[in-house]
N, C-alpha and C. Protein backbone atom coordinates (compact mmCIF):
# COMPACT_ATOMS: atom_id res chain seq x y z
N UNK A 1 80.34 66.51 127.87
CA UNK A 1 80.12 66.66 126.45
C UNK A 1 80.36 68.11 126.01
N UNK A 2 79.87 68.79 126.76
CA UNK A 2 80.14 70.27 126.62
C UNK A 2 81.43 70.88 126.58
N UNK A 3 82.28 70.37 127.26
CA UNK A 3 83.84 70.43 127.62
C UNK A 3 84.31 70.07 126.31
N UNK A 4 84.08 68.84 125.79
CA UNK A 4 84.48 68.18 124.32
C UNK A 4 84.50 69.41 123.42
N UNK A 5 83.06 69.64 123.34
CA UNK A 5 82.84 70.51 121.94
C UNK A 5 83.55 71.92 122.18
N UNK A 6 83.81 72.56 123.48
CA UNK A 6 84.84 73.98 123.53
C UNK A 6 85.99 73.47 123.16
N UNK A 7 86.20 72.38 123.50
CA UNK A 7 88.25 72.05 123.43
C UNK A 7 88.00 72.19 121.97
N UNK A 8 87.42 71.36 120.88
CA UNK A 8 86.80 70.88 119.58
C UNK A 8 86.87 72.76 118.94
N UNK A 9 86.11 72.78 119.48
CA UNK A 9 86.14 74.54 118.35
C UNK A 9 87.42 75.46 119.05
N UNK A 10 88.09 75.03 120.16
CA UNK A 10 89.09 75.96 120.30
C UNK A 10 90.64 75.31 119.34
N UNK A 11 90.57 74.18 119.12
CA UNK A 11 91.33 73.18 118.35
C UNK A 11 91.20 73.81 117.06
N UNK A 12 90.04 73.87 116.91
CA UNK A 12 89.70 74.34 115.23
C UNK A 12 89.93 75.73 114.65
N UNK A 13 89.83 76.47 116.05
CA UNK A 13 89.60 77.90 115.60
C UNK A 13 91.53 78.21 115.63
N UNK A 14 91.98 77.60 116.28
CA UNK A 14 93.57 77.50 116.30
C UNK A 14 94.53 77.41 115.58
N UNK A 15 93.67 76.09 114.56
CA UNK A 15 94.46 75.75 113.42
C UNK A 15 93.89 76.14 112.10
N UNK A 16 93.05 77.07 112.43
CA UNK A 16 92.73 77.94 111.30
C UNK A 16 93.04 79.48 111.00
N UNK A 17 93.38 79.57 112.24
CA UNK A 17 93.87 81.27 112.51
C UNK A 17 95.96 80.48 112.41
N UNK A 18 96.34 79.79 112.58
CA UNK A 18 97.73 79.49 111.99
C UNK A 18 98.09 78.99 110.30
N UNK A 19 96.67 78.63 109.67
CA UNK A 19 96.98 78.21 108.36
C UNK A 19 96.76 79.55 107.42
N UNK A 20 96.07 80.61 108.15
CA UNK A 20 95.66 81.65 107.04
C UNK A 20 96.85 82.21 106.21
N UNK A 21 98.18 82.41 106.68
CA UNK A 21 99.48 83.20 106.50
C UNK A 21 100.50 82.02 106.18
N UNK A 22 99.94 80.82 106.47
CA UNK A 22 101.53 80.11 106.67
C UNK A 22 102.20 79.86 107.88
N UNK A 23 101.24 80.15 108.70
CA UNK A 23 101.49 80.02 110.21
C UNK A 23 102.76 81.81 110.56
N UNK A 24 103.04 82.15 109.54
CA UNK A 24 104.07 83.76 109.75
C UNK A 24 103.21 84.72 109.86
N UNK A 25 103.59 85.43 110.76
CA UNK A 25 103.45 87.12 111.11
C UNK A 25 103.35 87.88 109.75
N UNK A 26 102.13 88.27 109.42
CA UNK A 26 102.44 89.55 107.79
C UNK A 26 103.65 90.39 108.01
N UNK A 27 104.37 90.51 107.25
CA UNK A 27 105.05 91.33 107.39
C UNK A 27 104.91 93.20 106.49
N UNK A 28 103.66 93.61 107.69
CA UNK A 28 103.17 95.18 106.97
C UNK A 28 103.44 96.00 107.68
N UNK A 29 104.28 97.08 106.77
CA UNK A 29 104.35 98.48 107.39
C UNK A 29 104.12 99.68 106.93
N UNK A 30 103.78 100.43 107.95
CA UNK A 30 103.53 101.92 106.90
C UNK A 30 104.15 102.93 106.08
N UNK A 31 103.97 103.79 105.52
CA UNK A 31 104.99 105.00 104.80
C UNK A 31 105.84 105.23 106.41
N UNK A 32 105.09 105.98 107.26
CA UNK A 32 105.75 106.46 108.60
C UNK A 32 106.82 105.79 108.70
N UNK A 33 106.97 103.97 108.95
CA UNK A 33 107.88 103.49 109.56
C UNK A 33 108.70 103.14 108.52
N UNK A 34 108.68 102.97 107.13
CA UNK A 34 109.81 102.89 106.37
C UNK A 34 110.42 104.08 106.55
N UNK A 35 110.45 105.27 106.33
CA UNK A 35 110.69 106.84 106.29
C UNK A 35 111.26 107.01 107.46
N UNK A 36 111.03 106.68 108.88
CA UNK A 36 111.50 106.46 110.13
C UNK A 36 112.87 105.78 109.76
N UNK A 37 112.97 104.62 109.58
CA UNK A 37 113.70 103.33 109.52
C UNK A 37 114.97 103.83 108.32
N UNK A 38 114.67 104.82 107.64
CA UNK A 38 115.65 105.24 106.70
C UNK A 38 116.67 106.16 107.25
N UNK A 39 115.66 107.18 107.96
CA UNK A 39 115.73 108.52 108.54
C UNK A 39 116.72 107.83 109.76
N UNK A 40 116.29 107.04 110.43
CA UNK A 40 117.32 106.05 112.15
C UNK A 40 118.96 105.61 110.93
N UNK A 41 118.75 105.62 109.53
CA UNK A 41 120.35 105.28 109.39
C UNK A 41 121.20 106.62 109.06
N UNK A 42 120.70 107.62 109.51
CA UNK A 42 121.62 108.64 108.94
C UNK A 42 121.41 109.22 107.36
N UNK A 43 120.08 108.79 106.91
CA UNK A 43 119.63 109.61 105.40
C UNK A 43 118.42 111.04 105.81
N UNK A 44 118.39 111.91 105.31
CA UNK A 44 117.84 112.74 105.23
C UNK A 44 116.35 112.41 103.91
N UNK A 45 115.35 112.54 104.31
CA UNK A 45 114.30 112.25 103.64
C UNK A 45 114.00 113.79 103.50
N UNK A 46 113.39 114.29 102.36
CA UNK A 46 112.51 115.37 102.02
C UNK A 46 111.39 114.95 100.97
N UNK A 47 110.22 114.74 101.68
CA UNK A 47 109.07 114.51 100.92
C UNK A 47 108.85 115.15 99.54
N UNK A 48 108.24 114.74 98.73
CA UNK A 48 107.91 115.61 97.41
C UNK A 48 106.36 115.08 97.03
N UNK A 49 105.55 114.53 97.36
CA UNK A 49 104.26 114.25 97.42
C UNK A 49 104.24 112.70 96.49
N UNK A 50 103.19 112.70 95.65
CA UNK A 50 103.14 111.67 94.99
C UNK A 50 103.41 111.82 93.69
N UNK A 51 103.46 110.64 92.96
CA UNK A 51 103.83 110.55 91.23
C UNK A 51 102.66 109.97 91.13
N UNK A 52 101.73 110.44 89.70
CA UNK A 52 100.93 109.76 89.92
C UNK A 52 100.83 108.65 88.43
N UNK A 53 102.02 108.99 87.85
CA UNK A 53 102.21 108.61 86.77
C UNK A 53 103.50 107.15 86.71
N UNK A 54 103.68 107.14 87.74
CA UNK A 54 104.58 105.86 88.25
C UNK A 54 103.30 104.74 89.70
N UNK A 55 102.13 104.98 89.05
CA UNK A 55 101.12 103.98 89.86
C UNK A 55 101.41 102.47 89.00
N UNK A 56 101.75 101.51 90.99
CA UNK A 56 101.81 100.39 90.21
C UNK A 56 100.32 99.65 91.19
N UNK A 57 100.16 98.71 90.51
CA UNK A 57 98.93 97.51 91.01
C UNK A 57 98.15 99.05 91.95
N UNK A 58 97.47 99.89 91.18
CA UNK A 58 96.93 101.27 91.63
C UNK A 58 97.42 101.35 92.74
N UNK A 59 98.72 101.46 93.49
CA UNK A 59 99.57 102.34 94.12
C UNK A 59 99.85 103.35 94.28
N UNK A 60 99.90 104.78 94.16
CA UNK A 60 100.80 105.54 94.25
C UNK A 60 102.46 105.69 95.19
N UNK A 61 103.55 106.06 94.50
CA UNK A 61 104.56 105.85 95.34
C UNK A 61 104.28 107.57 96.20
N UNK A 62 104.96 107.22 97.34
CA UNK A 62 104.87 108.85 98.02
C UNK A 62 106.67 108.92 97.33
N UNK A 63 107.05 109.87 96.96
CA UNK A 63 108.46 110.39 96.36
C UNK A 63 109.57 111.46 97.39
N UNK A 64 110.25 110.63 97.75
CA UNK A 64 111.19 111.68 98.82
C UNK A 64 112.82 111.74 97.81
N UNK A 65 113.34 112.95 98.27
CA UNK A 65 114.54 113.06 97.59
C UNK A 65 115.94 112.65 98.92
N UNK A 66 116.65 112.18 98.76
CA UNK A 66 117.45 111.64 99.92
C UNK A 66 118.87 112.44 99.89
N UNK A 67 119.35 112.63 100.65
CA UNK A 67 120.49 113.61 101.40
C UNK A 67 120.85 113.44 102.46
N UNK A 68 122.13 113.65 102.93
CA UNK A 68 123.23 113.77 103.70
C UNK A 68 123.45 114.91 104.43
N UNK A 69 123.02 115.04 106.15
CA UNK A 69 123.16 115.85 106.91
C UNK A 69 124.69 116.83 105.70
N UNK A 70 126.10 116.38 105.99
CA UNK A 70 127.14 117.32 105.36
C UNK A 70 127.23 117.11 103.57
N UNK A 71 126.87 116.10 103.43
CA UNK A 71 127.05 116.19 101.75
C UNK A 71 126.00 116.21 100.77
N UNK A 72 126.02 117.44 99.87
CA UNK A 72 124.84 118.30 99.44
C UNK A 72 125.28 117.79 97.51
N UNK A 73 124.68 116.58 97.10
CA UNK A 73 125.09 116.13 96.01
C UNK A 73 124.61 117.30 94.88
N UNK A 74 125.66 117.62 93.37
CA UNK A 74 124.97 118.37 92.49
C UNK A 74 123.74 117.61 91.81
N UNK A 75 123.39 116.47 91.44
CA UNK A 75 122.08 115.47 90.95
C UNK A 75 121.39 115.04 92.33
N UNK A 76 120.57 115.43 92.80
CA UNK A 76 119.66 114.90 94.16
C UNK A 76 119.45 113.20 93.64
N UNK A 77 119.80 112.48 94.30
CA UNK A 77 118.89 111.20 94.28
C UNK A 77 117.80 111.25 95.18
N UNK A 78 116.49 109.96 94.58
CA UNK A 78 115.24 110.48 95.15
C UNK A 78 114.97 108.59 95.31
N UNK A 79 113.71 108.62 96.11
CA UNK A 79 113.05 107.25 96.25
C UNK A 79 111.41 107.31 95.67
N UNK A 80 111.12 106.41 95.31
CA UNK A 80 109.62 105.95 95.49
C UNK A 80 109.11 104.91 96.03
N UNK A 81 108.51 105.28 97.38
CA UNK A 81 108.32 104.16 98.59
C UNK A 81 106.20 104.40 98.11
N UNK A 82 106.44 102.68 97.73
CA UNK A 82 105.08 101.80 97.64
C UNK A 82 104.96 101.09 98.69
N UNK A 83 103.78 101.38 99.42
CA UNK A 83 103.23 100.65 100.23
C UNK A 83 101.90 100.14 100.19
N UNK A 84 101.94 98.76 100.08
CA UNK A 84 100.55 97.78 99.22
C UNK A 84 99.77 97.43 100.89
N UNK A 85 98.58 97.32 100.27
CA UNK A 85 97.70 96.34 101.25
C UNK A 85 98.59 95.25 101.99
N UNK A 86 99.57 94.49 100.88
CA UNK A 86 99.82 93.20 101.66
C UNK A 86 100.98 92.44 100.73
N UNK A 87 101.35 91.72 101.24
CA UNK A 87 102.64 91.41 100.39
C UNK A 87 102.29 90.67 99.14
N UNK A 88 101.22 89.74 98.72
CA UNK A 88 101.18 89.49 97.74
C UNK A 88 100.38 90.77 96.50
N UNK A 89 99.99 91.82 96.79
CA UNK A 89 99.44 92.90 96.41
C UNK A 89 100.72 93.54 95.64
N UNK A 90 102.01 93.56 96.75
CA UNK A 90 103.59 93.97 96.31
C UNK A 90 103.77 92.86 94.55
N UNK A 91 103.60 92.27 95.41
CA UNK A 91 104.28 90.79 94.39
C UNK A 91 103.43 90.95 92.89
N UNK A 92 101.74 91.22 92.77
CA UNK A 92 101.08 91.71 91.32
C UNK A 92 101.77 92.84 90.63
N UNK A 93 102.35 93.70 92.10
CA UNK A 93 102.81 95.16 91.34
C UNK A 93 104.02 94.62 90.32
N UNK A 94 104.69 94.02 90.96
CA UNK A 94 106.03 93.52 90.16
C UNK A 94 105.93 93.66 88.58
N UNK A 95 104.68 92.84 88.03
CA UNK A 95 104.41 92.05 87.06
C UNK A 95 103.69 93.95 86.65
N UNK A 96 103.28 94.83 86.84
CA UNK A 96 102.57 95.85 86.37
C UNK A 96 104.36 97.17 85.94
N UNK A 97 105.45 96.68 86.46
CA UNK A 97 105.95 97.30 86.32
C UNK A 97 106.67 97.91 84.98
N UNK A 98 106.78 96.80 84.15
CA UNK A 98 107.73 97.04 82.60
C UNK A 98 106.90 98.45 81.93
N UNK A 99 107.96 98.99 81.56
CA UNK A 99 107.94 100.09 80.89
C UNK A 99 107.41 101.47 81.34
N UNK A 100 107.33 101.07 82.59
CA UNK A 100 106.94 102.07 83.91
C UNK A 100 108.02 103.45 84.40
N UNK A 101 109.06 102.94 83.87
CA UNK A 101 110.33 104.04 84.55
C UNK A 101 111.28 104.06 83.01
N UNK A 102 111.23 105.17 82.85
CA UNK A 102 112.59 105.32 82.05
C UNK A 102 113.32 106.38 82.30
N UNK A 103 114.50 105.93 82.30
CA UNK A 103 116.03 106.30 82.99
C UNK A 103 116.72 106.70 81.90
N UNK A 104 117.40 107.90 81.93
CA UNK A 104 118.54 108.30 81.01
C UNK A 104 119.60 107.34 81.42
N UNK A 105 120.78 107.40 80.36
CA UNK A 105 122.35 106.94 80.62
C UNK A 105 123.22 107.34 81.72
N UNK A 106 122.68 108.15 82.32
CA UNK A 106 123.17 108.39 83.98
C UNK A 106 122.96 108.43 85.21
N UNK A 107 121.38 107.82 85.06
CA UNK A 107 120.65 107.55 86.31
C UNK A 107 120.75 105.94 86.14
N UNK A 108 120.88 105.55 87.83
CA UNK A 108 120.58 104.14 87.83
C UNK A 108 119.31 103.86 89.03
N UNK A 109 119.04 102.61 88.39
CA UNK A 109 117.33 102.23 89.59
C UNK A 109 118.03 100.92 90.32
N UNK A 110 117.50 101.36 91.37
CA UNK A 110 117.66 99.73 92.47
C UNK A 110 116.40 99.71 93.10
N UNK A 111 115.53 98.44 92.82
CA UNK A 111 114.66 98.00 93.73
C UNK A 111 114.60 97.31 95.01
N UNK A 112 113.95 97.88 95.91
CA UNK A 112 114.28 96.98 97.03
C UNK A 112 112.54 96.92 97.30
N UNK A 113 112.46 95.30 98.54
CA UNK A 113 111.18 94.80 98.87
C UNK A 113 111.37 94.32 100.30
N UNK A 114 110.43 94.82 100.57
CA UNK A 114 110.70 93.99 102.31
C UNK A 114 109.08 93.94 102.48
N UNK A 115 108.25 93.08 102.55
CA UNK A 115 107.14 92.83 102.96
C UNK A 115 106.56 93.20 102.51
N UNK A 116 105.30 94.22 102.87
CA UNK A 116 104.44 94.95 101.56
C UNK A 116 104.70 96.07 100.95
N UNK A 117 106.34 96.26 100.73
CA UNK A 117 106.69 97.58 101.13
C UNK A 117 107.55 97.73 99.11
N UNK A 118 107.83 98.51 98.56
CA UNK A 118 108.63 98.44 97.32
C UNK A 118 109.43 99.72 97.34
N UNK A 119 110.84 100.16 97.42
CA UNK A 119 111.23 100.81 97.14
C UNK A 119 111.88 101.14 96.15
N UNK A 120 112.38 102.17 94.97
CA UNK A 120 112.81 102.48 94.21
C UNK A 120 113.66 103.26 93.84
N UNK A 121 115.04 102.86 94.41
CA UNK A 121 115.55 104.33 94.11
C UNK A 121 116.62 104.59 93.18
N UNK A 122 116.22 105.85 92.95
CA UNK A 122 117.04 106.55 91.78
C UNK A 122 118.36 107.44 91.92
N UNK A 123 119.90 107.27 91.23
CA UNK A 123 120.88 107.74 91.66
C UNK A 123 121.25 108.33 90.48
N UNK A 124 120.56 109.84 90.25
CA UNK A 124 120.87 110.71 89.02
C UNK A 124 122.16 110.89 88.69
N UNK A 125 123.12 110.77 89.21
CA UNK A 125 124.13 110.41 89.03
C UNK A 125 125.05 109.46 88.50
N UNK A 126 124.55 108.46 88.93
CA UNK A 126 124.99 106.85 88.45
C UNK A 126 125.22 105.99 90.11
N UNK A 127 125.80 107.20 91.02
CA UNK A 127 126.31 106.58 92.23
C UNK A 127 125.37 105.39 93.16
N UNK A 128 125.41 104.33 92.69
CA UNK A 128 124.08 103.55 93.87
C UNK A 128 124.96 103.50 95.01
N UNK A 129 125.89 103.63 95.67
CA UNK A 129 126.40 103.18 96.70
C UNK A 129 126.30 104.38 97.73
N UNK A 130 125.75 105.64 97.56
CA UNK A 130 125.48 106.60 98.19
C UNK A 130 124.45 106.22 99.32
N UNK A 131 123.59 105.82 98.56
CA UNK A 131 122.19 105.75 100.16
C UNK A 131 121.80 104.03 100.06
N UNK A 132 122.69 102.94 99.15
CA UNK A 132 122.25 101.84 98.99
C UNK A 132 122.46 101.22 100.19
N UNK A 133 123.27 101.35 101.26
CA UNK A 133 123.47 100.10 102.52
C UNK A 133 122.52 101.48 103.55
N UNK A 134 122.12 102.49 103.57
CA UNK A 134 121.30 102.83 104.43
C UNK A 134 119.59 102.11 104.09
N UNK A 135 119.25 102.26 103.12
CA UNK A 135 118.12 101.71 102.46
C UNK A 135 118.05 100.27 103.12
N UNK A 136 118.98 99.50 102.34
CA UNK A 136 119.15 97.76 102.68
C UNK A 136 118.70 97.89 104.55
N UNK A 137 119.85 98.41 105.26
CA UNK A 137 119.77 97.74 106.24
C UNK A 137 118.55 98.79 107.22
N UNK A 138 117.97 99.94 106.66
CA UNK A 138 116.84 100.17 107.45
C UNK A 138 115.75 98.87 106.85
N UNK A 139 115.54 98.57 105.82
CA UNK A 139 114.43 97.37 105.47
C UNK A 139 114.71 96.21 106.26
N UNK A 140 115.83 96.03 106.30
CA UNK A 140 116.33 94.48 107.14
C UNK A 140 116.17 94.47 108.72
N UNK A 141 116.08 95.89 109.28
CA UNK A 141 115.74 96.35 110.35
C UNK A 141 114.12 96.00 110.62
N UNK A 142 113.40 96.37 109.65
CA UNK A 142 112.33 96.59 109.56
C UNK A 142 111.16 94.93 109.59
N UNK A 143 112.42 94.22 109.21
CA UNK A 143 111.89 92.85 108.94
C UNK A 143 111.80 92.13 110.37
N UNK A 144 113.21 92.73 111.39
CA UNK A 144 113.35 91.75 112.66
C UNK A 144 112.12 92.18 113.74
């Protein structure tokens, strides 16, 4: 009888620790390892602290400006990497964002999301194709 009731709560405790998520792995990471994961494609990160005036779902983004070991752009493009409790925490920020960023006629914004993670970046220039496939594929890195 005793045997019953361990199998019984190990059954239970099993299929309750697989329903909490969806049966998936969270997918959370820190400032460190996005900033790492950018830094492993060949972008140069230089921190600039926080904005505290771009807080989303009470976030602060930490703000790095991005660069090229040989090419030293005249407009710096910069990021704002949000990192939430948890991915649906990401997903409220979404909805907190309108009217949060405004951009002159020569800057452009691309958002990117990979788990609890939101990035934002800005190409004072107009150029998104400068640091856009280092960004993409350190996040896609970040996912496997």
């Amino acid at each position: 009888m005793q045997l019953r009731m361990l199998v019984a709560i190990f059954v239970l405790l099993t299929v309750m620790t697989g329903c909490t998520n969806g049966g998936k792995a969270a997918n959370t990471f820190t400032l460190e390892q996005v900033a790492d994961a950018i830094r492993a494609e060949g972008a140069e990160l230089s921190p600039r602290g926080t904005d505290d005036a771009a807080l989303l779902n009470h976030v602060k983004p930490s703000v790095y400006v991005l660069g090229h070991p040989t090419i030293k752009p005249v407009y710096p493009h910069s990021i704002y990497i949000y990192v939430f409790d948890s991915e649906q925490e990401m997903q409220k920020a979404k909805t907190d964002m309108s009217g949060k960023f405004t951009i002159s006629l020569l800057t452009n914004l691309k958002k990117y999301e990979q788990g609890n993670v939101m990035i934002m970046y800005f190409a004072t220039d107009g150029n998104m194709k400068e640091f856009n496939q280092e960004i993409q594929s350190a996040l896609q890195k970040l996912a496997v």
